[in-house]
N, C-alpha and C. Protein backbone atom coordinates (compact mmCIF):
# COMPACT_ATOMS: atom_id res chain seq x y z
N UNK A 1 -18.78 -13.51 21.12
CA UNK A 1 -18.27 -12.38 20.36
C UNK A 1 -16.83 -12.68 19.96
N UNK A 2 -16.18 -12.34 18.88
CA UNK A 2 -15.32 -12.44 18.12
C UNK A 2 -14.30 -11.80 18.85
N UNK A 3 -13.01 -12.22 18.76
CA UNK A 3 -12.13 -11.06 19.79
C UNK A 3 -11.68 -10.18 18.44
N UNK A 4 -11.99 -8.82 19.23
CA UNK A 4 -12.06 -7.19 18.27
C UNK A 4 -13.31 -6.52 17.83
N UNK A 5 -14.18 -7.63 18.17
CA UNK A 5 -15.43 -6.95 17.52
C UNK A 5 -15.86 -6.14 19.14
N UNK A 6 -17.05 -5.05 18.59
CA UNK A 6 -17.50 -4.28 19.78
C UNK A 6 -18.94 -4.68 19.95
N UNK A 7 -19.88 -5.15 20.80
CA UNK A 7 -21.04 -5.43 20.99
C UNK A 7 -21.83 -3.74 20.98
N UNK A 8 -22.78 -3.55 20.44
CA UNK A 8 -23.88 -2.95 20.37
C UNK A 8 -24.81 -3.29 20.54
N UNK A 9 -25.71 -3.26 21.89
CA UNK A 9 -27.10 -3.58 21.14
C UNK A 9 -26.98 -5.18 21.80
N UNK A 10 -28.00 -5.90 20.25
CA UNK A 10 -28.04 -6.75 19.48
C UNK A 10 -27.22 -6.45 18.10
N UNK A 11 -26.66 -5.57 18.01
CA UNK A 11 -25.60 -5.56 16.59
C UNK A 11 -24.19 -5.99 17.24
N UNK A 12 -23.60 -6.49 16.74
CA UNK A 12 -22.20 -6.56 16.58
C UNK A 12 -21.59 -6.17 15.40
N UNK A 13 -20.52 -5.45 15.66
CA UNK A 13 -19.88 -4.57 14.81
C UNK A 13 -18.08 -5.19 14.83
N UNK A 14 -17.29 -4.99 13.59
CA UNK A 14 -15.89 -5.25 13.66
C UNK A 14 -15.77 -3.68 13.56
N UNK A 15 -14.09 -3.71 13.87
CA UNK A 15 -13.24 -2.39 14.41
C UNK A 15 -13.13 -1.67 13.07
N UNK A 16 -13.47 -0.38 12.95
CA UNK A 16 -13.54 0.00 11.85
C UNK A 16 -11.54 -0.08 10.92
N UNK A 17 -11.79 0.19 9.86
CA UNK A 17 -10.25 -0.41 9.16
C UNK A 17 -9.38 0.54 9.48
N UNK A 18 -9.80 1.58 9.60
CA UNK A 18 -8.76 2.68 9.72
C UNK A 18 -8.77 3.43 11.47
N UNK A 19 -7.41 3.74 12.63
CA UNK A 19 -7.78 4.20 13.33
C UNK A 19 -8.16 6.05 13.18
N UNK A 20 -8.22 7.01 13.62
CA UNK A 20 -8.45 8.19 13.28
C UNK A 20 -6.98 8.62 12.81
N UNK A 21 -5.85 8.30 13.49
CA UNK A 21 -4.83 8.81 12.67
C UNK A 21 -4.38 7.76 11.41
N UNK A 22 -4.37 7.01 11.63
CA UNK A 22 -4.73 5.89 10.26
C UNK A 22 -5.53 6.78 8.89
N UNK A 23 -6.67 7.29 9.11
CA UNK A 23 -7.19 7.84 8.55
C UNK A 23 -6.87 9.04 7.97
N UNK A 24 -5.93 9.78 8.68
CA UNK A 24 -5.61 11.01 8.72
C UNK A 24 -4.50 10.70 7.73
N UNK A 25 -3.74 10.16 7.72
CA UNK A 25 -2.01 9.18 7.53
C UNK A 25 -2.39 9.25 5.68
N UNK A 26 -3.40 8.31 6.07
CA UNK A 26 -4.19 7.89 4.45
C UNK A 26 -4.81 8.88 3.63
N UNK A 27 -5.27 10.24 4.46
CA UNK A 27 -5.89 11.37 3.59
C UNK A 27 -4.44 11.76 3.01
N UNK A 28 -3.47 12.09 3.83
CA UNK A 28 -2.81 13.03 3.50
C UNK A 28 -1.27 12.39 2.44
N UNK A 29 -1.59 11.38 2.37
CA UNK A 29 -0.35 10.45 1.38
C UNK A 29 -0.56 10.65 -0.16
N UNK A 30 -0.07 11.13 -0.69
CA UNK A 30 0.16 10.98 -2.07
C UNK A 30 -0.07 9.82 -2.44
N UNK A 31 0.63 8.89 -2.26
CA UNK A 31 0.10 7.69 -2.89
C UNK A 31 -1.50 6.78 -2.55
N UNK A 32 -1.76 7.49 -1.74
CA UNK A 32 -3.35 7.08 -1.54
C UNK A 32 -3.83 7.28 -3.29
N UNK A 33 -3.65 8.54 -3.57
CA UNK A 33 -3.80 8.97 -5.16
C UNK A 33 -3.88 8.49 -6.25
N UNK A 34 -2.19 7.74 -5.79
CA UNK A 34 -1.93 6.95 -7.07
C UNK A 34 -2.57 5.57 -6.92
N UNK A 35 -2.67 5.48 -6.03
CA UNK A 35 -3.50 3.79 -5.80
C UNK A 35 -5.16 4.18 -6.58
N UNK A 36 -5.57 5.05 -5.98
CA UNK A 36 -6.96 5.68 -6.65
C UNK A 36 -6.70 5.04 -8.35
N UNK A 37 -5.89 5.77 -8.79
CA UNK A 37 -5.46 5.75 -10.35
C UNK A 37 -4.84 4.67 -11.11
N UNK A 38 -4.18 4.00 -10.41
CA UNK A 38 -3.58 2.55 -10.84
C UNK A 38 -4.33 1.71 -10.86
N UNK A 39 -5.44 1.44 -9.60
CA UNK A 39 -6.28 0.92 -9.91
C UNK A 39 -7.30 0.19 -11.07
N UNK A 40 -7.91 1.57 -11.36
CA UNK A 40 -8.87 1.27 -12.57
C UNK A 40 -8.41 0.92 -13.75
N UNK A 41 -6.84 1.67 -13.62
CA UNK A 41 -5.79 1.59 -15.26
C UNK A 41 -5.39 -0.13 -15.33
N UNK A 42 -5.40 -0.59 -13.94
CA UNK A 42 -4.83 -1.94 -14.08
C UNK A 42 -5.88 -3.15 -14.16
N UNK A 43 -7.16 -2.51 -13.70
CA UNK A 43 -8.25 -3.49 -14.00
C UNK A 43 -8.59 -2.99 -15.38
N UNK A 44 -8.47 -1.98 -16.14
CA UNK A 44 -8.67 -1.93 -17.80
C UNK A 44 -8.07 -2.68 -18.15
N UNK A 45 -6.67 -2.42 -17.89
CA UNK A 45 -5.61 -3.43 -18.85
C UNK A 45 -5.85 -5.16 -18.78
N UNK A 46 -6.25 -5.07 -17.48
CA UNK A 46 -6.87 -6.93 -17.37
C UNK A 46 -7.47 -7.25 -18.00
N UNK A 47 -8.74 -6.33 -18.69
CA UNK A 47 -9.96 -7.09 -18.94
C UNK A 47 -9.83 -7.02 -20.52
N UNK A 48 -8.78 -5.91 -21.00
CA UNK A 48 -8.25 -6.00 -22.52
C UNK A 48 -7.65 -7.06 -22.70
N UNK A 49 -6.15 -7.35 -22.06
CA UNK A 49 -5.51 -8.61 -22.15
C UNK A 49 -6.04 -9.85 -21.96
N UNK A 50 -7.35 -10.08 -20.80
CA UNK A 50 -8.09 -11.22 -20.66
C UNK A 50 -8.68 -11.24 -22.22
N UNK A 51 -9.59 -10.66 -22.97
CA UNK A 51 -9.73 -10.44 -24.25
C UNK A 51 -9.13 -11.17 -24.98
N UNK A 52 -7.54 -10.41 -24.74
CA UNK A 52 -6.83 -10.98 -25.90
C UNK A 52 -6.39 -12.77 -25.58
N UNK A 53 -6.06 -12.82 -24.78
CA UNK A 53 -6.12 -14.30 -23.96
C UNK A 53 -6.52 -14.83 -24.39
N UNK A 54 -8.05 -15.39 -24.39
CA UNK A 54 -8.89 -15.50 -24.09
C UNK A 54 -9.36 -16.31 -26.31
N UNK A 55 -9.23 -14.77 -26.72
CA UNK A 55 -9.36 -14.57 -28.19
C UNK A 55 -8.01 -15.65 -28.88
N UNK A 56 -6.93 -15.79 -27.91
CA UNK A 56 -6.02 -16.47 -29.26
C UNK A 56 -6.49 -17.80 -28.77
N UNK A 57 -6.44 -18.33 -27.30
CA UNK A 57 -7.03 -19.82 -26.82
C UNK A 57 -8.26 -20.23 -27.64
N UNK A 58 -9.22 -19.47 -28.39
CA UNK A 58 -10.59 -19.96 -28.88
C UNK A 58 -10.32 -20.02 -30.28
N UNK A 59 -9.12 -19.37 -31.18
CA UNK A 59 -8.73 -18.91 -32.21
C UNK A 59 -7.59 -19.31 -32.92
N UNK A 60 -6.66 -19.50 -32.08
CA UNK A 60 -4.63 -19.27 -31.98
C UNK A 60 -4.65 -18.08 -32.83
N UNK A 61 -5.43 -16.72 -33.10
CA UNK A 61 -4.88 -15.84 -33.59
C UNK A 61 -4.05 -15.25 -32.48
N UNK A 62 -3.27 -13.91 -32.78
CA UNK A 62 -2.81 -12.85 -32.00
C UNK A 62 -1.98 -13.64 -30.21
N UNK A 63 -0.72 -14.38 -31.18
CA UNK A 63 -0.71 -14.94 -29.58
C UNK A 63 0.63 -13.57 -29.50
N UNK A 64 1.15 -12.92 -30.34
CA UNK A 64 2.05 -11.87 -29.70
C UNK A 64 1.18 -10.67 -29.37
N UNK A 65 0.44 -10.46 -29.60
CA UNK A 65 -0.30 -9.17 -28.89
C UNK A 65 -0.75 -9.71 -27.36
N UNK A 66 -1.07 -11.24 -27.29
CA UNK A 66 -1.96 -11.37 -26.08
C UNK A 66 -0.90 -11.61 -24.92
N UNK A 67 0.44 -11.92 -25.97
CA UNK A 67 1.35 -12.31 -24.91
C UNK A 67 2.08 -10.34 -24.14
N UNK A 68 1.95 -9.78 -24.94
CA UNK A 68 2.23 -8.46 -24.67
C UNK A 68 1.57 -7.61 -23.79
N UNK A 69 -0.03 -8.31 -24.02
CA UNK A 69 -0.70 -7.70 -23.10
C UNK A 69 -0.96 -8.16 -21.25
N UNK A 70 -0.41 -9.73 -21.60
CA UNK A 70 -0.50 -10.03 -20.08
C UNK A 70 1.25 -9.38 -19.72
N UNK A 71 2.03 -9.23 -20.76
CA UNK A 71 3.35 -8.58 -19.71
C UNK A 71 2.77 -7.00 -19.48
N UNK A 72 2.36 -6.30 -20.11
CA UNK A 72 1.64 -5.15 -19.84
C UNK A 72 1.23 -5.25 -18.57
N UNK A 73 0.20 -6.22 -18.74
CA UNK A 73 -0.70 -6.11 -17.13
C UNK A 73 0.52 -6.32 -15.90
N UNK A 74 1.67 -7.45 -16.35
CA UNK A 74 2.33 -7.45 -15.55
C UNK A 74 3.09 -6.12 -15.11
N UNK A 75 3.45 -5.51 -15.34
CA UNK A 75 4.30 -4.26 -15.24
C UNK A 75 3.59 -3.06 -14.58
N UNK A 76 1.96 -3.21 -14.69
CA UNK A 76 0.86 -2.29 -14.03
C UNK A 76 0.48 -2.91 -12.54
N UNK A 77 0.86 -4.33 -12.67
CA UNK A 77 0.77 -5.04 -10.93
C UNK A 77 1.56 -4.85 -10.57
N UNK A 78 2.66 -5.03 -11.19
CA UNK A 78 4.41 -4.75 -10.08
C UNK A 78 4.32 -3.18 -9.84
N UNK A 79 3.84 -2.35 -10.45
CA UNK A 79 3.69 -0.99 -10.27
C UNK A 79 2.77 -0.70 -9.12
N UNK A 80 1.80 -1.35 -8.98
CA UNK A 80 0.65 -0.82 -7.84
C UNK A 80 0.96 -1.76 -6.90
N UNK A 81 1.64 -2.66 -6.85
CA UNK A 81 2.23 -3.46 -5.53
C UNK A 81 3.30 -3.00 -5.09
N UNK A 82 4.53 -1.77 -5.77
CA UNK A 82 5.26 -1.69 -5.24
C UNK A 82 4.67 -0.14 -4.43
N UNK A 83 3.75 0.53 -5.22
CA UNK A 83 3.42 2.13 -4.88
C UNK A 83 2.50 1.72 -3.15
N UNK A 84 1.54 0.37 -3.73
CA UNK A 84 0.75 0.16 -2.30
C UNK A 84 1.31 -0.66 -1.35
N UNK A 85 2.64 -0.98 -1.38
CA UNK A 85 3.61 -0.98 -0.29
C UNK A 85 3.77 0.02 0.04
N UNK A 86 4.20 0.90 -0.46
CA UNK A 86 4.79 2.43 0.12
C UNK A 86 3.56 3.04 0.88
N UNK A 87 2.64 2.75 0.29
CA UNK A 87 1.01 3.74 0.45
C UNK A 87 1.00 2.77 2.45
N UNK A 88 0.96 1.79 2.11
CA UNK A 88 0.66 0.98 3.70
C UNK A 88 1.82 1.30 4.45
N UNK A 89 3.37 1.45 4.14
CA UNK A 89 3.61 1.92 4.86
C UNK A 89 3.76 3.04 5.43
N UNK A 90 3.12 4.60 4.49
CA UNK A 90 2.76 5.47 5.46
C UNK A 90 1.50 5.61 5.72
N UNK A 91 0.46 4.87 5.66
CA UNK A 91 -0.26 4.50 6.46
C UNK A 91 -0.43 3.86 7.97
N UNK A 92 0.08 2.20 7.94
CA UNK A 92 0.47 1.69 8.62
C UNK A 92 1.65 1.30 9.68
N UNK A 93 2.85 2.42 9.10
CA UNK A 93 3.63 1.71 9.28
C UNK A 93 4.86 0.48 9.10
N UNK A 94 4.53 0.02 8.03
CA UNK A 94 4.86 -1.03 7.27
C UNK A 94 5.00 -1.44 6.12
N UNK A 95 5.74 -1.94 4.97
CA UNK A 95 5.41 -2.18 4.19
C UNK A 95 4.62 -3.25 3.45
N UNK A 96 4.42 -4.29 4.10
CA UNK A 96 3.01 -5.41 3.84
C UNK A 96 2.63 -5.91 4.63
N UNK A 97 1.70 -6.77 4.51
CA UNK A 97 1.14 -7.37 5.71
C UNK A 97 0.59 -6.84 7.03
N UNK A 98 0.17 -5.76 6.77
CA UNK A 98 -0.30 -4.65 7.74
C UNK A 98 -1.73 -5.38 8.26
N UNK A 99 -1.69 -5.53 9.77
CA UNK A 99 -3.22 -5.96 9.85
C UNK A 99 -4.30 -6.00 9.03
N UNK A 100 -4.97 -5.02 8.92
CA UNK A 100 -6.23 -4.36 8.63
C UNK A 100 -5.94 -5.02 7.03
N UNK A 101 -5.29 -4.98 5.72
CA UNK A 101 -5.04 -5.91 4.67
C UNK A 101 -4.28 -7.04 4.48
N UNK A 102 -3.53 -7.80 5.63
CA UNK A 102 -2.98 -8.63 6.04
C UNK A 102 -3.32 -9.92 5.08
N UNK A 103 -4.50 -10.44 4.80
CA UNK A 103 -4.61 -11.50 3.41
C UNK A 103 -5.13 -10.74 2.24
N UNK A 104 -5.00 -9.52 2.31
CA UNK A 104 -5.01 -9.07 1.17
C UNK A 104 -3.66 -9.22 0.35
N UNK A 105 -2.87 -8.45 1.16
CA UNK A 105 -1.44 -8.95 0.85
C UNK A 105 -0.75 -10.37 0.61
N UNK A 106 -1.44 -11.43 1.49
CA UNK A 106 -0.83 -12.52 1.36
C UNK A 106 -1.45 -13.00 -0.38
N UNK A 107 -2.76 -12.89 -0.61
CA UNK A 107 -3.48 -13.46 -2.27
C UNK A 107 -2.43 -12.19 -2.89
N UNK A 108 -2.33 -11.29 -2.78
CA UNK A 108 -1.58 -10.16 -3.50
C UNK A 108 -0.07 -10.94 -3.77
N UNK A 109 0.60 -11.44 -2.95
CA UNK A 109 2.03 -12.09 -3.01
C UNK A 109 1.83 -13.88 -4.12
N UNK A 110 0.25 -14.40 -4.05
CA UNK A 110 0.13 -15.45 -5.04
C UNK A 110 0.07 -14.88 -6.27
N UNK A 111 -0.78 -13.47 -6.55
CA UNK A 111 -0.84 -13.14 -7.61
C UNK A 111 0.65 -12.53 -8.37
N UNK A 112 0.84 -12.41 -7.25
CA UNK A 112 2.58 -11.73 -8.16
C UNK A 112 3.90 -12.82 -8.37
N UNK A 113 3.24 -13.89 -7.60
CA UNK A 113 4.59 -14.93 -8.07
C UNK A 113 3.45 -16.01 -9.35
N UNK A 114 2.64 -15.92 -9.41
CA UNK A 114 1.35 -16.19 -10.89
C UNK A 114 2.41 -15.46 -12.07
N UNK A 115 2.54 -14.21 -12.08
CA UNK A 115 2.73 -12.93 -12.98
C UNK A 115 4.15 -13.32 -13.81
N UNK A 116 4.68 -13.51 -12.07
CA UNK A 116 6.21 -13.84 -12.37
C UNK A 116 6.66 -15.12 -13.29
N UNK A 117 6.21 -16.08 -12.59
CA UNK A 117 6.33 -16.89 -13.40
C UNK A 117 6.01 -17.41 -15.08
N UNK A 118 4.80 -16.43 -15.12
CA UNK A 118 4.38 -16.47 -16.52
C UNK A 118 5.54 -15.38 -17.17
N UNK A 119 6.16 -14.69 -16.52
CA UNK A 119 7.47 -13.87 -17.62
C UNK A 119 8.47 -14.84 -17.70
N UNK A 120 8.66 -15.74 -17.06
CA UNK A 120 9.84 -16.91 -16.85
C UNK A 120 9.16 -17.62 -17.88
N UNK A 121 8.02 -18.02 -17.62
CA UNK A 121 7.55 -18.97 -19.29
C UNK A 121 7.82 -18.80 -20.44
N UNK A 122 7.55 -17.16 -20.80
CA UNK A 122 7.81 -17.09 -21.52
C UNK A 122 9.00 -16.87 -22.36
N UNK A 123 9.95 -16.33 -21.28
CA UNK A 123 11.68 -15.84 -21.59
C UNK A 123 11.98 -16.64 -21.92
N UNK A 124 12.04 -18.35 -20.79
CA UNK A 124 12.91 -18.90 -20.96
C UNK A 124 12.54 -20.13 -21.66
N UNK A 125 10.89 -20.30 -22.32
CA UNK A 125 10.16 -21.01 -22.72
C UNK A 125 10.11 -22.45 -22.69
N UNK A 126 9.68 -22.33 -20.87
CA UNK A 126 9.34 -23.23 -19.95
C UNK A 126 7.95 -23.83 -20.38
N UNK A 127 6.61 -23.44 -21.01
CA UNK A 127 5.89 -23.91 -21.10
C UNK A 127 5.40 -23.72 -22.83
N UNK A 128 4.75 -24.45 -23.80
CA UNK A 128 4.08 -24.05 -25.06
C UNK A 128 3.41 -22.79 -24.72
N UNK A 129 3.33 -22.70 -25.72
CA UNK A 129 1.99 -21.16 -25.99
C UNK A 129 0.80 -21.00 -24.85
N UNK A 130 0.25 -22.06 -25.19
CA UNK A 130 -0.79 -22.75 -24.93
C UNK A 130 -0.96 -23.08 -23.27
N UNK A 131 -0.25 -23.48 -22.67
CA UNK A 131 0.30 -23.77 -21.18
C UNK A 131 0.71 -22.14 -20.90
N UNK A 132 1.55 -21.36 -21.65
CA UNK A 132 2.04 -19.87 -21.05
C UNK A 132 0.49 -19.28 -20.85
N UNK A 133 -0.75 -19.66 -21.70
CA UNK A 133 -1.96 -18.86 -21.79
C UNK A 133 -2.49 -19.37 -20.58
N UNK A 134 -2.76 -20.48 -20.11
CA UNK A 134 -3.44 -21.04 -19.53
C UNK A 134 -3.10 -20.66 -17.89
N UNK A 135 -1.68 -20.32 -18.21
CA UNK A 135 -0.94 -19.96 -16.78
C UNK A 135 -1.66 -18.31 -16.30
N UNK A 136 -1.44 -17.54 -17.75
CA UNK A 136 -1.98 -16.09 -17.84
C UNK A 136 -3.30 -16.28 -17.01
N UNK A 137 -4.03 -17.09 -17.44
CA UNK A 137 -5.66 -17.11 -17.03
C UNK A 137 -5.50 -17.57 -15.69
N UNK A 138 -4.69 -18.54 -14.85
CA UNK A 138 -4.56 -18.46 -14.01
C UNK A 138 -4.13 -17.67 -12.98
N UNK A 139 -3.24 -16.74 -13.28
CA UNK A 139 -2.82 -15.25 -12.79
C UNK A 139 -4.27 -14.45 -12.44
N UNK A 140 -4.61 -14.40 -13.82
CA UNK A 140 -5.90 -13.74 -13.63
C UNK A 140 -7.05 -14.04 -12.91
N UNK A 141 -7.18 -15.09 -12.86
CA UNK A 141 -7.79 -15.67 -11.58
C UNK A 141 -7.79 -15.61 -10.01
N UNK A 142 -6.29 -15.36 -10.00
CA UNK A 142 -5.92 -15.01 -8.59
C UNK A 142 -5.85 -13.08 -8.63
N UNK A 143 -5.85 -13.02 -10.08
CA UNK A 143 -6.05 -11.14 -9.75
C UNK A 143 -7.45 -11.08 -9.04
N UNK A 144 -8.85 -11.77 -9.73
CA UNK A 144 -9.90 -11.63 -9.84
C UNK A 144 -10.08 -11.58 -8.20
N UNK A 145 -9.70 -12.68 -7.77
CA UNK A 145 -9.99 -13.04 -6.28
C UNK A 145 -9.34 -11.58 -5.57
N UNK A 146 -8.40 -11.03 -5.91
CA UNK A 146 -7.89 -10.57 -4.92
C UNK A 146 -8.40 -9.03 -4.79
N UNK A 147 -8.81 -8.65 -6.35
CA UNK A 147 -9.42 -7.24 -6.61
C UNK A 147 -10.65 -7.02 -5.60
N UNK A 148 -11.56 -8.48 -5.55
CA UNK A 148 -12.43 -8.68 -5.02
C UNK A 148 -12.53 -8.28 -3.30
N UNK A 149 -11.55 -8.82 -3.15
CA UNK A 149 -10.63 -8.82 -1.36
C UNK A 149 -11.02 -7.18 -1.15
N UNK A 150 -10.16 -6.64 -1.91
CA UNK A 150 -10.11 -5.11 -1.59
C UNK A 150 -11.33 -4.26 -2.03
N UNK A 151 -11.58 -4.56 -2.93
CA UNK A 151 -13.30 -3.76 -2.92
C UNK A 151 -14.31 -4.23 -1.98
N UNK A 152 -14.29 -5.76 -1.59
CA UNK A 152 -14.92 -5.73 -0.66
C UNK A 152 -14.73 -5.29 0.87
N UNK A 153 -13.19 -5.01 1.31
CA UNK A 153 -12.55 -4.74 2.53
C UNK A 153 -12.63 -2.93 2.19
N UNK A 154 -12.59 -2.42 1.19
CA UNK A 154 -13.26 -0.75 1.13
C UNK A 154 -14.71 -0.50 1.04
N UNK A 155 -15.43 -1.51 0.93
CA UNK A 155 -16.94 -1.05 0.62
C UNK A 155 -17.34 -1.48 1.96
N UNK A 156 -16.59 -1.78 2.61
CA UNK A 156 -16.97 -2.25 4.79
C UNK A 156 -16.04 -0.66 5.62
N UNK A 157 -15.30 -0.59 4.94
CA UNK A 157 -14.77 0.70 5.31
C UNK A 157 -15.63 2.18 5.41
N UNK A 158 -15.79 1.69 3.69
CA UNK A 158 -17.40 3.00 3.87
C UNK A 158 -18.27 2.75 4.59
N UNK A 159 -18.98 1.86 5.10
CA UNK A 159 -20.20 1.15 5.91
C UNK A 159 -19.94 1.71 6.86
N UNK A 160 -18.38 1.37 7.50
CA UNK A 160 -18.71 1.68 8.79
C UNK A 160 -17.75 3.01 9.11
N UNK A 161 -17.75 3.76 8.15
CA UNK A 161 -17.64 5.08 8.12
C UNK A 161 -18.45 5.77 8.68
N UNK A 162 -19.83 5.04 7.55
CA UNK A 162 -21.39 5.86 7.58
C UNK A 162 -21.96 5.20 8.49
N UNK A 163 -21.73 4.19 9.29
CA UNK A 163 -22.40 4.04 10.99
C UNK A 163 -21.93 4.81 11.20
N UNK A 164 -20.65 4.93 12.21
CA UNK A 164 -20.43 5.93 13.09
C UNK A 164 -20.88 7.11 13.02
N UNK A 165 -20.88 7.61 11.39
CA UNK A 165 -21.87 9.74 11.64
C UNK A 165 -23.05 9.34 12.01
N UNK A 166 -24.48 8.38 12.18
CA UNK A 166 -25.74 8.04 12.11
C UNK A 166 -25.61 7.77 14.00
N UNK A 167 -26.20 8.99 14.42
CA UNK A 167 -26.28 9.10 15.36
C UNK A 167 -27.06 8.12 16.70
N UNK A 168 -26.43 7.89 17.77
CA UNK A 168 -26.71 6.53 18.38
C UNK A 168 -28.40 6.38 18.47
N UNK A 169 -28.72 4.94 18.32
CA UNK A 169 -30.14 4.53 18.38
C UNK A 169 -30.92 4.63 17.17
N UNK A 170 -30.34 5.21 16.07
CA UNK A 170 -30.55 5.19 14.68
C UNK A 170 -29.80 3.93 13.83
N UNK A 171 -30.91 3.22 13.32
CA UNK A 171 -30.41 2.49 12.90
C UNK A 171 -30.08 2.60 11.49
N UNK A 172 -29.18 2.36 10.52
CA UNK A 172 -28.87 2.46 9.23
C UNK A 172 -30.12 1.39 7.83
N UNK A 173 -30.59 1.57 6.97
CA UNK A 173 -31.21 0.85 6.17
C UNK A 173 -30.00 0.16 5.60
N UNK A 174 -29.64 -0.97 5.36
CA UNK A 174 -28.65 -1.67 5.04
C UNK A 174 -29.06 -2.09 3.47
């Protein structure tokens, strides 16, 4: 057995993500909210700007709109990385690296020095067009991975939400 996990059974189970005041911490934060909402606004804006990306690399049309739109996206990540610092630390305690998202945060800190550097490309025009795009897509790549992190580390949260109400010796249809 894993050290943290709890034996059941033949099931083994990890520690659910949140403790009860953890939980409590997280209902009652405002910025739980805004994370709700930044969210989806910042995976829209990705998948427009990937678009546009995407559209001038196959094209060379629209490289100032596409370049506008990955600083866009940038400005919606520095926004929900600085709000879901605040959010973990009244949650957790902390402002990053909080156990329970601990490499979430760490791919979260590749994706934001990705971001960064592609605004340095372009300011100080460190790389062609072409290399600034390629960098974009690489950002986005490490967004992709990391969006992934957290929907999959909340969709185990719900899981084992909904064990614990399913009363003992009942087993869940998975």
């Amino acid at each position: 057995m894993v050290k943290g996990e709890h034996a059941k059974g033949n099931e083994t189970r990890t520690p659910a993500l949140y403790t009860a005041e953890e939980r409590l911490r997280r209902d009652r934060s405002p910025w739980t909210m805004v994370q709700g909402i930044l969210a989806p606004i910042q995976f829209v804006v990705f998948l427009i700007s990937l678009g546009l990306v995407l559209r001038w690399l196959a094209t060379g049309d629209g490289y100032l709109i596409a370049t506008v739109s990955v600083v866009i996206k940038t400005v919606v990540l520095y926004t929900i990385m600085i709000t879901g610092a605040i959010w973990e630390k009244d949650v957790f305690g902390q402002y990053l690296f909080a156990g329970p998202f601990f490499w979430e945060d760490v791919v979260s800190m590749l994706v934001l020095a990705l971001h960064t550097v592609y605004l340095g490309a372009v300011a100080w025009n460190w790389l062609d067009p072409r290399g600034q795009m390629l960098l974009a897509l690489a950002a986005y790549a490490t967004y992709v991975v990391n969006a992934a992190q957290f929907v999959l580390k909340l969709r185990a949260a719900r899981l084992s939400v909904a064990r614990e109400s399913v009363p003992s010796g009942v087993e869940m249809a998975r």
